[in-house]
Protein backbone atom coordinates (compact mmCIF):
# COMPACT_ATOMS: atom_id res chain seq x y z
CA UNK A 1 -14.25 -11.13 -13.03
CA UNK A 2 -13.70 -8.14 -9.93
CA UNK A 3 -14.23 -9.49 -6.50
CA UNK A 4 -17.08 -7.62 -5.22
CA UNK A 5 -16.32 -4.82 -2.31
CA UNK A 6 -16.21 -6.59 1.09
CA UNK A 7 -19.08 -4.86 3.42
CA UNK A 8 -20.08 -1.86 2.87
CA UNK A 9 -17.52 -0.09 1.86
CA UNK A 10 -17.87 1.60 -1.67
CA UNK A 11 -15.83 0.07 -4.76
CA UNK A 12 -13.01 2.42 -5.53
CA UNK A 13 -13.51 4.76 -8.88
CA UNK A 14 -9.89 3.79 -9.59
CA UNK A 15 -6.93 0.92 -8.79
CA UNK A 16 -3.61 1.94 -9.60
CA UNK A 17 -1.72 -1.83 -8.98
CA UNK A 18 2.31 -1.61 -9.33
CA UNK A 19 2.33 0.88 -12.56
CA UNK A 20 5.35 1.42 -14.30
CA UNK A 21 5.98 3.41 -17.40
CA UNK A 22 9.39 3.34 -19.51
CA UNK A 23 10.20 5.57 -22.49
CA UNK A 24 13.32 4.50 -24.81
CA UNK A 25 13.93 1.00 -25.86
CA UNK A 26 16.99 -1.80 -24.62
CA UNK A 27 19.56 -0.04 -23.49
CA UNK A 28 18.32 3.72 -23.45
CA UNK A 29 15.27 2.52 -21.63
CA UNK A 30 14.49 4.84 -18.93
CA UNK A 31 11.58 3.76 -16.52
CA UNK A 32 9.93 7.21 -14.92
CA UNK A 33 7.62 5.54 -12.86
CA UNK A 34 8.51 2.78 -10.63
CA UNK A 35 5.69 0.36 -9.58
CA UNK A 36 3.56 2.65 -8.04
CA UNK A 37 -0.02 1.83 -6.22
CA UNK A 38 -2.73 3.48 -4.68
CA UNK A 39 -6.43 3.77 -5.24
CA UNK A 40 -9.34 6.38 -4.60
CA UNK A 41 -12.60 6.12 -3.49
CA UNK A 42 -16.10 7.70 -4.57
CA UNK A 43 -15.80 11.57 -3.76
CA UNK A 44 -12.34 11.19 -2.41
CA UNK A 45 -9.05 13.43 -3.23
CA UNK A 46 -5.97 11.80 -3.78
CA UNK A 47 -3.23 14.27 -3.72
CA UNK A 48 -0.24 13.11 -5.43
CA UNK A 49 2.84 15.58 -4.82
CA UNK A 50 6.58 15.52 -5.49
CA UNK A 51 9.18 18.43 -7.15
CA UNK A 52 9.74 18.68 -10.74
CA UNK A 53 10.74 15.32 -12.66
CA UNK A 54 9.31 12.76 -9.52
CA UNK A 55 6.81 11.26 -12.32
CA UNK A 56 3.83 12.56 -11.15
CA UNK A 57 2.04 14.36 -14.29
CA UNK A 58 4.03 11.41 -16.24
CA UNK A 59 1.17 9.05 -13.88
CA UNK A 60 -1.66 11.10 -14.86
CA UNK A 61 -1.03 10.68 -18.35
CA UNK A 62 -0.65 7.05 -18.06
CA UNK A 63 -4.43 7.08 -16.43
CA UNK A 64 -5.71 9.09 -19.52
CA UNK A 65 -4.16 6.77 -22.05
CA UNK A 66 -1.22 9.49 -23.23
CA UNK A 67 1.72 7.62 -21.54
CA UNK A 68 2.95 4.30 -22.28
CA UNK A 69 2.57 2.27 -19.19
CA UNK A 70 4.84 -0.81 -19.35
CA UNK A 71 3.56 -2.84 -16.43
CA UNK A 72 1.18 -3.07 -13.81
CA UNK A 73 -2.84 -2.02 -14.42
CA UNK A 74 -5.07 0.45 -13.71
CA UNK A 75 -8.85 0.21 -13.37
CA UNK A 76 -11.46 2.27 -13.41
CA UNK A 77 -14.60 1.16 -11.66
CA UNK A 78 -13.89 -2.48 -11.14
CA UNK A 79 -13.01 -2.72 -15.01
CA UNK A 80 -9.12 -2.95 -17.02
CA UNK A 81 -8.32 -0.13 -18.55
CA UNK A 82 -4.65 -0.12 -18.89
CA UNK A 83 -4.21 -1.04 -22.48
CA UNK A 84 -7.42 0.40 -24.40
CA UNK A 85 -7.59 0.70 -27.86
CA UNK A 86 -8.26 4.58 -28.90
CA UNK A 87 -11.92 3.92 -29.89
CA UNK A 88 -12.52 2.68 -26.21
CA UNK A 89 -10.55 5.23 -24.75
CA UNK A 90 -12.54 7.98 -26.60
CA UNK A 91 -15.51 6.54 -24.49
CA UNK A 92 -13.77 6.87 -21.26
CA UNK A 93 -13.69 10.29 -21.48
CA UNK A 94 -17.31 10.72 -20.66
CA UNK A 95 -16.27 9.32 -16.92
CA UNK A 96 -12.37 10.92 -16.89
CA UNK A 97 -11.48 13.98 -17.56
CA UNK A 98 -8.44 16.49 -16.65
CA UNK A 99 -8.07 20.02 -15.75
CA UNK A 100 -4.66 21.05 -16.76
CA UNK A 101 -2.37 23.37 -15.51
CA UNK A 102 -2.39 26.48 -18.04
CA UNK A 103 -5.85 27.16 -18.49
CA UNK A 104 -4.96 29.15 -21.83
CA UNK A 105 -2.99 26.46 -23.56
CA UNK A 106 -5.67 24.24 -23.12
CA UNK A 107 -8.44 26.21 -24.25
CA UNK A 108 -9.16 26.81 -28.22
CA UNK A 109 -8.55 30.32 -28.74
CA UNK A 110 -10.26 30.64 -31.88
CA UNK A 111 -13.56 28.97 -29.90
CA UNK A 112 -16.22 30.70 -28.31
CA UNK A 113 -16.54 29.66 -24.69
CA UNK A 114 -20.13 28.20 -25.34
CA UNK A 115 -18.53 26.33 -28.54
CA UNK A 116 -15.36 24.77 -26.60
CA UNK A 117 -17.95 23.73 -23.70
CA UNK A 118 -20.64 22.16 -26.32
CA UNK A 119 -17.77 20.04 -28.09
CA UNK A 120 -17.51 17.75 -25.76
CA UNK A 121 -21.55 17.16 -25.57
CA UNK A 122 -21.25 17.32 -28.84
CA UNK A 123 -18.98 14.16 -29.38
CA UNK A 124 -20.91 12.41 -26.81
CA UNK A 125 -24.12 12.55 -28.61
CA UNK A 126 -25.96 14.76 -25.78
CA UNK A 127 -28.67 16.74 -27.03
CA UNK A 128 -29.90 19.98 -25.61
CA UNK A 129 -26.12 20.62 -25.52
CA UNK A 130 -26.62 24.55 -24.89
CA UNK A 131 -29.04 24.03 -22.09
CA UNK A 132 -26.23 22.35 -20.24
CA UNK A 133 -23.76 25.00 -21.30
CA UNK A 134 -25.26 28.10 -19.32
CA UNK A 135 -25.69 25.44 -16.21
CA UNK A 136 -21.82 25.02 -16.39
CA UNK A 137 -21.30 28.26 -16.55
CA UNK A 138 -23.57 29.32 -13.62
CA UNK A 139 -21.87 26.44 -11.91
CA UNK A 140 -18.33 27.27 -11.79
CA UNK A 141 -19.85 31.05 -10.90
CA UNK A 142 -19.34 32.49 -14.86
CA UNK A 143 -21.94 34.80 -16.25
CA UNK A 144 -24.63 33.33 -18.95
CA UNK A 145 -23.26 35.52 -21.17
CA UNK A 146 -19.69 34.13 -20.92
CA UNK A 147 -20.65 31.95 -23.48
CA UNK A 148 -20.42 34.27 -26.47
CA UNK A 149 -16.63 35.37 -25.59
CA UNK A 150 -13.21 33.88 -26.27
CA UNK A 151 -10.78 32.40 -24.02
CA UNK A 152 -8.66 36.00 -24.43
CA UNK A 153 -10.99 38.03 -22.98
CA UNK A 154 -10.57 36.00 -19.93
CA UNK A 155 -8.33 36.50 -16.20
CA UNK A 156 -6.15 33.36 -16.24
CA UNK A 157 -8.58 32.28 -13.15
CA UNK A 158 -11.69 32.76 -15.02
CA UNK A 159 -10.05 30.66 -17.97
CA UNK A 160 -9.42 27.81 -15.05
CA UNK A 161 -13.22 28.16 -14.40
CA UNK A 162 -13.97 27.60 -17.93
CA UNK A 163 -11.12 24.41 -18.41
CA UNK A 164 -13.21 23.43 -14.94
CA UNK A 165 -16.31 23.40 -16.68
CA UNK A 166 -15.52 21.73 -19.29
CA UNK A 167 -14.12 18.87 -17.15
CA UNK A 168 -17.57 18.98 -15.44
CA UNK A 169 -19.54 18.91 -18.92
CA UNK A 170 -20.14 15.16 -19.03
CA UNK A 171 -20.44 14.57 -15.48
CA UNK A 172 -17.17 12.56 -14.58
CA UNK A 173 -16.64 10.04 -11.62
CA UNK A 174 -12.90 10.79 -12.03
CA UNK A 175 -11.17 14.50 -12.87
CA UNK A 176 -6.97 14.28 -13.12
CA UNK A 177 -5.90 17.98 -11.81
CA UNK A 178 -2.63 18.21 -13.11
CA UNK A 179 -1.13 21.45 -11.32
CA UNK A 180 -4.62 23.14 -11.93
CA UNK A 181 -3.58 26.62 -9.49
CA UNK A 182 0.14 26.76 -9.88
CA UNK A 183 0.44 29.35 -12.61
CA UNK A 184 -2.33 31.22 -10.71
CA UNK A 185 -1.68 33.96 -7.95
CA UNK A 186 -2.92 33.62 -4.41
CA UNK A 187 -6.14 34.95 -4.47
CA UNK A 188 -6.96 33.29 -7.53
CA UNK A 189 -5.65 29.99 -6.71
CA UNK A 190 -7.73 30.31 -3.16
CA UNK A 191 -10.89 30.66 -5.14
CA UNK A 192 -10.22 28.04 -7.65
CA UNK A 193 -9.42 25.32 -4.95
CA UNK A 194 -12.61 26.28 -3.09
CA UNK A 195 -14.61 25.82 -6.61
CA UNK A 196 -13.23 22.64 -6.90
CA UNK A 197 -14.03 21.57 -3.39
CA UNK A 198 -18.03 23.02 -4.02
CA UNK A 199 -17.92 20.96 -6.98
CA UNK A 200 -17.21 17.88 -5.38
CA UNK A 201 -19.29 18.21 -2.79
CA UNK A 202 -22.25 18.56 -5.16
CA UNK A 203 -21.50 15.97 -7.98
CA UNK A 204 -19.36 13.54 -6.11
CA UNK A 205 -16.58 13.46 -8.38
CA UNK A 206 -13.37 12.13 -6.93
CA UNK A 207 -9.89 13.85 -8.11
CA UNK A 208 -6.45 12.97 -8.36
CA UNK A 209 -5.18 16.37 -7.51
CA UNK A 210 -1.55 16.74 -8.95
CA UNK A 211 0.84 19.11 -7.06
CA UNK A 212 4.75 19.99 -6.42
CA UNK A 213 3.20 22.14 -3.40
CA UNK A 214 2.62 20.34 -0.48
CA UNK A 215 0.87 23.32 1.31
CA UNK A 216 -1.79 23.33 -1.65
CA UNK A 217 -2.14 19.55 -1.63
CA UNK A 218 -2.93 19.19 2.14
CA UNK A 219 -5.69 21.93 1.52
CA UNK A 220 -7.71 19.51 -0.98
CA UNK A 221 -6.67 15.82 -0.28
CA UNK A 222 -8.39 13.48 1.52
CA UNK A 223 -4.91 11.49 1.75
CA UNK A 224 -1.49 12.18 -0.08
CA UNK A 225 0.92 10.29 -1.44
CA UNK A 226 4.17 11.40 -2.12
CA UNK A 227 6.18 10.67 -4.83
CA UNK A 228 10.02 10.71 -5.17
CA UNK A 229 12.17 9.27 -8.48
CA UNK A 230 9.08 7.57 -9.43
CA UNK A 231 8.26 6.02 -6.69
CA UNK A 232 5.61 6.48 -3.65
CA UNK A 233 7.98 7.00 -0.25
CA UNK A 234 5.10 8.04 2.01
CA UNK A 235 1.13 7.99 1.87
CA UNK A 236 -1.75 8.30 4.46
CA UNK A 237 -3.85 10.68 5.55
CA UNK A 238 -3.71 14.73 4.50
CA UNK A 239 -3.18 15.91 7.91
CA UNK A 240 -0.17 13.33 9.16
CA UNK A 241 1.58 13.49 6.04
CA UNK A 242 2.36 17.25 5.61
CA UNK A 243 2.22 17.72 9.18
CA UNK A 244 3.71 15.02 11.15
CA UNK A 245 6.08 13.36 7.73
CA UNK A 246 8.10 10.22 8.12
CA UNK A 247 10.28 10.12 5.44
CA UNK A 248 13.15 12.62 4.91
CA UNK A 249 12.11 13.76 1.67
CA UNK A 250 8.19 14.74 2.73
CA UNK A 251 10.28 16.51 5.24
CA UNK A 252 12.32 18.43 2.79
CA UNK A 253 8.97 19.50 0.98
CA UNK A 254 7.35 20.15 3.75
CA UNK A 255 10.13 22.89 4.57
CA UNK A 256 9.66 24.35 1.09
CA UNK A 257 6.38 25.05 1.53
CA UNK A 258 5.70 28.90 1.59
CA UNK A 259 4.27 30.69 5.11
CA UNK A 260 4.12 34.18 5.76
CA UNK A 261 5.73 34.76 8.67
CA UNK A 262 9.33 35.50 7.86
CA UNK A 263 10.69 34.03 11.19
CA UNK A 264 9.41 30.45 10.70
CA UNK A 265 10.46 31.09 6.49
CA UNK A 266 14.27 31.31 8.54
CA UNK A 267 13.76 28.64 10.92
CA UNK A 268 12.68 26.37 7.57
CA UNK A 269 15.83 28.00 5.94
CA UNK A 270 18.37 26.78 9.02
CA UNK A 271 16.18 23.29 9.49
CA UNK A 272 16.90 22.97 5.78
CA UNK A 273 20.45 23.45 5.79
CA UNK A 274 21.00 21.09 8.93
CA UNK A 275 19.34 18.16 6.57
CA UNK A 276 21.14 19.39 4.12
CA UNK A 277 24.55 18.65 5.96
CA UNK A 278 23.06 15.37 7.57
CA UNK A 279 22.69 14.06 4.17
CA UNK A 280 19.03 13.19 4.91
């Protein structure tokens, strides 16, 4: 039985409650992620950031059922959903869905655009799957006639529109953004977050918005949590976290992240080097 919300404050879309996940058995076993917990709300962003190899896509998988999570529980909506059997999870994905990171990969390049955003419908039994199609498009700000093309005739940021679409196709309480902007350029990666925030603000959605770029994750999250060697060292609120960081490491990515201005990129450069040589 879940214990009802106390108040008024909403039931979180998702409980993440001391989640490990191991790979390798007996000896060889090699835990990634280290009993990690957090939880997001209705319309919140959770940004979870850390360098290359901290475990934080390896957590995202876990959540969609493609990582083998070896203790702890996650729930979605007040319900278990750590150990579903394939048939189960297949339902799921009409409330979680994922953007991923290369928007080419992931998209069927021998699919129209209108057939690779009606598959999903499709499996979900929605009729008038078309209909919804050209409201996608027109929602992540792709022409009607989008629909008819293939995923090569696309800018790698329109192709992110499309992979966003599809996300949005059966209206999800939960997208995973696993690194959605990082192979995109500036510009590109500006207007892709800002879709992303519209899109929230009009369905509700909440994300768990996966990033190795602090700068980037402060720009969308609500809160952030960081992770380092599979473990959460710091999390609270967007602002204190990449701005006002506790724990050496949020420090260290904090100075990674890129500015402009060449004379604070050399102050970052020197502050870098003295924690560096204090071993922090």
């Amino acid at each position: 039985m879940t214990e009802a919300p106390s108040g008024n404050a909403p039931e979180n879309v998702l409980e993440v409650r001391d989640l490990k996940v191991a790979y390798g058995r007996r000896r060889r076993r090699v835990e990634v992620v280290k009993g990690v917990s957090f939880t997001i709300a209705p319309g919140e962003t959770l940004g979870l950031v850390g360098e290359s190899g901290s475990g934080k896509t390896t957590i995202g998988r876990a959540l969609l059922g493609l990582a083998p999570v070896a203790g702890g529980s996650v729930s979605f909506r007040g319900s278990d959903i750590t150990h579903l059997p394939r048939s189960r999870r297949r339902l799921l994905a009409r409330d979680i869905q994922v953007v991923f990171q290369d928007p080419y990969s992931s998209l069927n390049p021998s699919m129209t655009i209108e057939d690779i955003l009606v598959e999903p419908l499709a499996t979900a039994g929605v009729t008038e799957g078309r209909t919804r199609v050209r409201q996608l498009l027109e929602q992540v700000g792709l022409p009607e006639d989008a629909g008819s093309r293939y995923p090569n005739e696309f800018s790698g940021g329109q192709r992110q529109r499309i992979a966003i679409a599809r996300a949005l196709a059966l209206r999800p309480g939960l997208i995973v953004c696993d690194e959605p902007t990082s192979a995109l350029d500036l510009t590109t990666q500006a207007k892709v977050l800002s879709l992303l925030h519209r899109i929230q603000q009009e369905t509700g959605a909440a994300y768990l918005f996966i990033s190795h770029d602090l700068g980037v994750v402060r720009e969308v999250s609500d809160r952030i949590a960081v992770l380092h060697d599979g473990g959460i060292v710091e999390m609270g609120g967007s602002e204190q976290v990449s701005l006002r960081p506790t724990h050496p490491y949020t420090r260290r990515l904090q100075l990674a992240t890129p500015v402009p201005d060449p004379d604070v990129q050399a102050r970052r450069r020197q502050r870098r080097r003295d924690l560096l040589e204090a071993g922090a």
